[in-house]
C-alpha atoms as a PDB file:
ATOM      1  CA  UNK A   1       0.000   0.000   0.000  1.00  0.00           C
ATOM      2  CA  UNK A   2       2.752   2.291   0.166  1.00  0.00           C
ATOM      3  CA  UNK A   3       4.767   1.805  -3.248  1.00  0.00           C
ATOM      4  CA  UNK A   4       0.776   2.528  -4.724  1.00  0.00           C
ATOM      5  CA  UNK A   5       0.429   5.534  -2.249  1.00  0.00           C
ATOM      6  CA  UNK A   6       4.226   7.171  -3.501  1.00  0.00           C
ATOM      7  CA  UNK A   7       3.175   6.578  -7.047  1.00  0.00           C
ATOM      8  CA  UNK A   8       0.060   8.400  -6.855  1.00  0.00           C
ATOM      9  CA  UNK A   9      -0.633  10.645  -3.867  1.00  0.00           C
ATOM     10  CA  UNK A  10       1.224  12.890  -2.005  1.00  0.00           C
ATOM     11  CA  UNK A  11       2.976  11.942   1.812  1.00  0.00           C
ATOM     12  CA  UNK A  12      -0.209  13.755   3.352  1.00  0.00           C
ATOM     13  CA  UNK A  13      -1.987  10.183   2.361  1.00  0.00           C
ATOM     14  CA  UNK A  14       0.193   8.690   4.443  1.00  0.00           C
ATOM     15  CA  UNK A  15      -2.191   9.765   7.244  1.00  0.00           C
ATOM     16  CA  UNK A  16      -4.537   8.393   5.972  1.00  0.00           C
ATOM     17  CA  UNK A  17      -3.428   4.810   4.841  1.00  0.00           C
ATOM     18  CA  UNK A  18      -1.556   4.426   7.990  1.00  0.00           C
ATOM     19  CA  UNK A  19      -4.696   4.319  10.760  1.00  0.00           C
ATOM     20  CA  UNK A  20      -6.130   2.013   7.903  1.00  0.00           C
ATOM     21  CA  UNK A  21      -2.955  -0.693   8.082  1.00  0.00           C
ATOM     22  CA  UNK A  22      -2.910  -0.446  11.611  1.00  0.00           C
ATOM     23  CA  UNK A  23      -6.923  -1.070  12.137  1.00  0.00           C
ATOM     24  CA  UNK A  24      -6.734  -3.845   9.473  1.00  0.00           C
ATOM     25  CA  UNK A  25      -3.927  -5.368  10.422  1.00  0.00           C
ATOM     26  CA  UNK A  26      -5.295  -5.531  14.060  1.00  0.00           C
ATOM     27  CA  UNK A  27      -8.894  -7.135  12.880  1.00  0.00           C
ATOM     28  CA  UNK A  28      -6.397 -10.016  11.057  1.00  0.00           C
ATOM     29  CA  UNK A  29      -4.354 -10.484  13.806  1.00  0.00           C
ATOM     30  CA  UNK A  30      -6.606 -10.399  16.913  1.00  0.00           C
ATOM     31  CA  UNK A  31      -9.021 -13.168  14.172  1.00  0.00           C
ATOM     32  CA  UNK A  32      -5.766 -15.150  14.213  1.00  0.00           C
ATOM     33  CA  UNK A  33      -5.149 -15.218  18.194  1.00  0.00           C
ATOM     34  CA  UNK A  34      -2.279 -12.899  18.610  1.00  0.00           C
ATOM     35  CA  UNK A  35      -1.655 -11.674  21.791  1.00  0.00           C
ATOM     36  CA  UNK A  36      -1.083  -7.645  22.650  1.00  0.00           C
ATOM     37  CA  UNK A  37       2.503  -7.716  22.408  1.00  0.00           C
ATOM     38  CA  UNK A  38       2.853  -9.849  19.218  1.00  0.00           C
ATOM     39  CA  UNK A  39       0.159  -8.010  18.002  1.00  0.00           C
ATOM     40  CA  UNK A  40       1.999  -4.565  18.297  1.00  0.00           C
ATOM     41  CA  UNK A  41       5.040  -5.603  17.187  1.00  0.00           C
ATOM     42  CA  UNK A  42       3.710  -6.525  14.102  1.00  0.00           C
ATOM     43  CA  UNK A  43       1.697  -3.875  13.436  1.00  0.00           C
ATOM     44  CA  UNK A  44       4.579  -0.959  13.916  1.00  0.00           C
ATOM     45  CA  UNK A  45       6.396  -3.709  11.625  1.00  0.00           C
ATOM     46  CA  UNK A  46       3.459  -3.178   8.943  1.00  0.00           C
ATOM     47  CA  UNK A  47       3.506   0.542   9.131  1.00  0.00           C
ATOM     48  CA  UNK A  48       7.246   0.765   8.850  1.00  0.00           C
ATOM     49  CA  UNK A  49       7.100  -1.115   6.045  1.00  0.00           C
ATOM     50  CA  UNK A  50       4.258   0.832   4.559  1.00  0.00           C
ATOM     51  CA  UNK A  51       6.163   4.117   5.232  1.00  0.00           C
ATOM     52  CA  UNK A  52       9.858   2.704   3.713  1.00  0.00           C
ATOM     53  CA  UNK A  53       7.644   1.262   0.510  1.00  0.00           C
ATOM     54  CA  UNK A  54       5.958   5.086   0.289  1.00  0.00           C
ATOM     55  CA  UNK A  55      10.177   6.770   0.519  1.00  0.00           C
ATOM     56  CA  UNK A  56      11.472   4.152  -2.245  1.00  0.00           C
ATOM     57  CA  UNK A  57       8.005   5.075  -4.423  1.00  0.00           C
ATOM     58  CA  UNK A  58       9.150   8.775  -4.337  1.00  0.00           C
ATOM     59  CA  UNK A  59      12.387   8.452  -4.736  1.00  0.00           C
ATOM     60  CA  UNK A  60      12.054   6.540  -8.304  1.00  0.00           C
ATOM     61  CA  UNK A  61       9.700   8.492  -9.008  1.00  0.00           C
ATOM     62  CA  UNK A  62      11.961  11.994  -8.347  1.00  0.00           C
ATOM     63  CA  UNK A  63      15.328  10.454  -8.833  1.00  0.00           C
ATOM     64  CA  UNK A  64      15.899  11.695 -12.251  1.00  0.00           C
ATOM     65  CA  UNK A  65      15.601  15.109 -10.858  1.00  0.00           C
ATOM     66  CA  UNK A  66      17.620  14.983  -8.252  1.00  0.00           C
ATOM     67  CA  UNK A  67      21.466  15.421  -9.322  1.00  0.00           C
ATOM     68  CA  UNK A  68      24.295  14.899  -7.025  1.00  0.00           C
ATOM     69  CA  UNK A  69      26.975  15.788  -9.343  1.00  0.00           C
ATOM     70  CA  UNK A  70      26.598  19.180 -11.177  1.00  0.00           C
ATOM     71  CA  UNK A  71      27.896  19.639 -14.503  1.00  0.00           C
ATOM     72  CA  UNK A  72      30.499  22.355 -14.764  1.00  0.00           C
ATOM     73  CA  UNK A  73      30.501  24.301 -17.936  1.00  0.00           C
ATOM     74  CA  UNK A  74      32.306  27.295 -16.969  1.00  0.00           C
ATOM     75  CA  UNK A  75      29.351  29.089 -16.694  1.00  0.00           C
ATOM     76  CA  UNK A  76      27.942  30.816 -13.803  1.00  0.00           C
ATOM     77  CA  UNK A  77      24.234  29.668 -13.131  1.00  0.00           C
ATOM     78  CA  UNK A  78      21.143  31.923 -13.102  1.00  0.00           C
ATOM     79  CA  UNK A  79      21.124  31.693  -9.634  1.00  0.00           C
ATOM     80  CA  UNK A  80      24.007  32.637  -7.916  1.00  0.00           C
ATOM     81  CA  UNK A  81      25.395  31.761  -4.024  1.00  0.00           C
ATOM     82  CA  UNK A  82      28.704  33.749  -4.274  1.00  0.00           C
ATOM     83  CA  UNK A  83      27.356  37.077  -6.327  1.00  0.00           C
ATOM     84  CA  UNK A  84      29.546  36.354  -9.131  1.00  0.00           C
ATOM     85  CA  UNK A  85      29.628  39.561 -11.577  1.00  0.00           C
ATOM     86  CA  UNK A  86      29.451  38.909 -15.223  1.00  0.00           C
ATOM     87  CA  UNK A  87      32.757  38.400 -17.197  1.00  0.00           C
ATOM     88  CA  UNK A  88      31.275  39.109 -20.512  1.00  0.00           C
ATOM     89  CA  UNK A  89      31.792  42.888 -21.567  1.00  0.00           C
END
């Protein structure tokens, strides 16, 4: 659920799909006989999971325009940190 919630919502979804896991997953594993603890442990396992699936969905989906290496061309960019004057008379 959260790979399909990072390819097609934005992380304020998240608060909405996460009560949902938790309350599901709680229905399926109280049905199934799991005690409190067990039953916790689980369920913060579920919602991590759900959260780390939702980070790698954005992160494919936004890696191409994120660039750790800029290109250097000599050029200084339209928007500059150091208040470089233009060389070009």
């Amino acid at each position: 659920m959260g790979a399909a919630t990072g390819f097609l919502f934005k992380v304020w979804a998240l608060v909405v799909i996460s009560p949902l896991v938790a309350i599901f997953s709680a229905v399926v594993l109280r049905s199934h006989g799991f005690d409190l603890v067990a039953g916790v442990t689980v369920i913060a396992a579920c919602l991590a999971a759900c959260q780390l699936a939702y980070l790698a969905a954005t992160y494919l989906l936004h890696a191409r325009d994120i660039s750790v290496h800029d290109e250097i061309d000599g050029e200084p960019g339209e928007q500059r940190e150091q208040k470089i004057r233009d060389q070009h008379k």
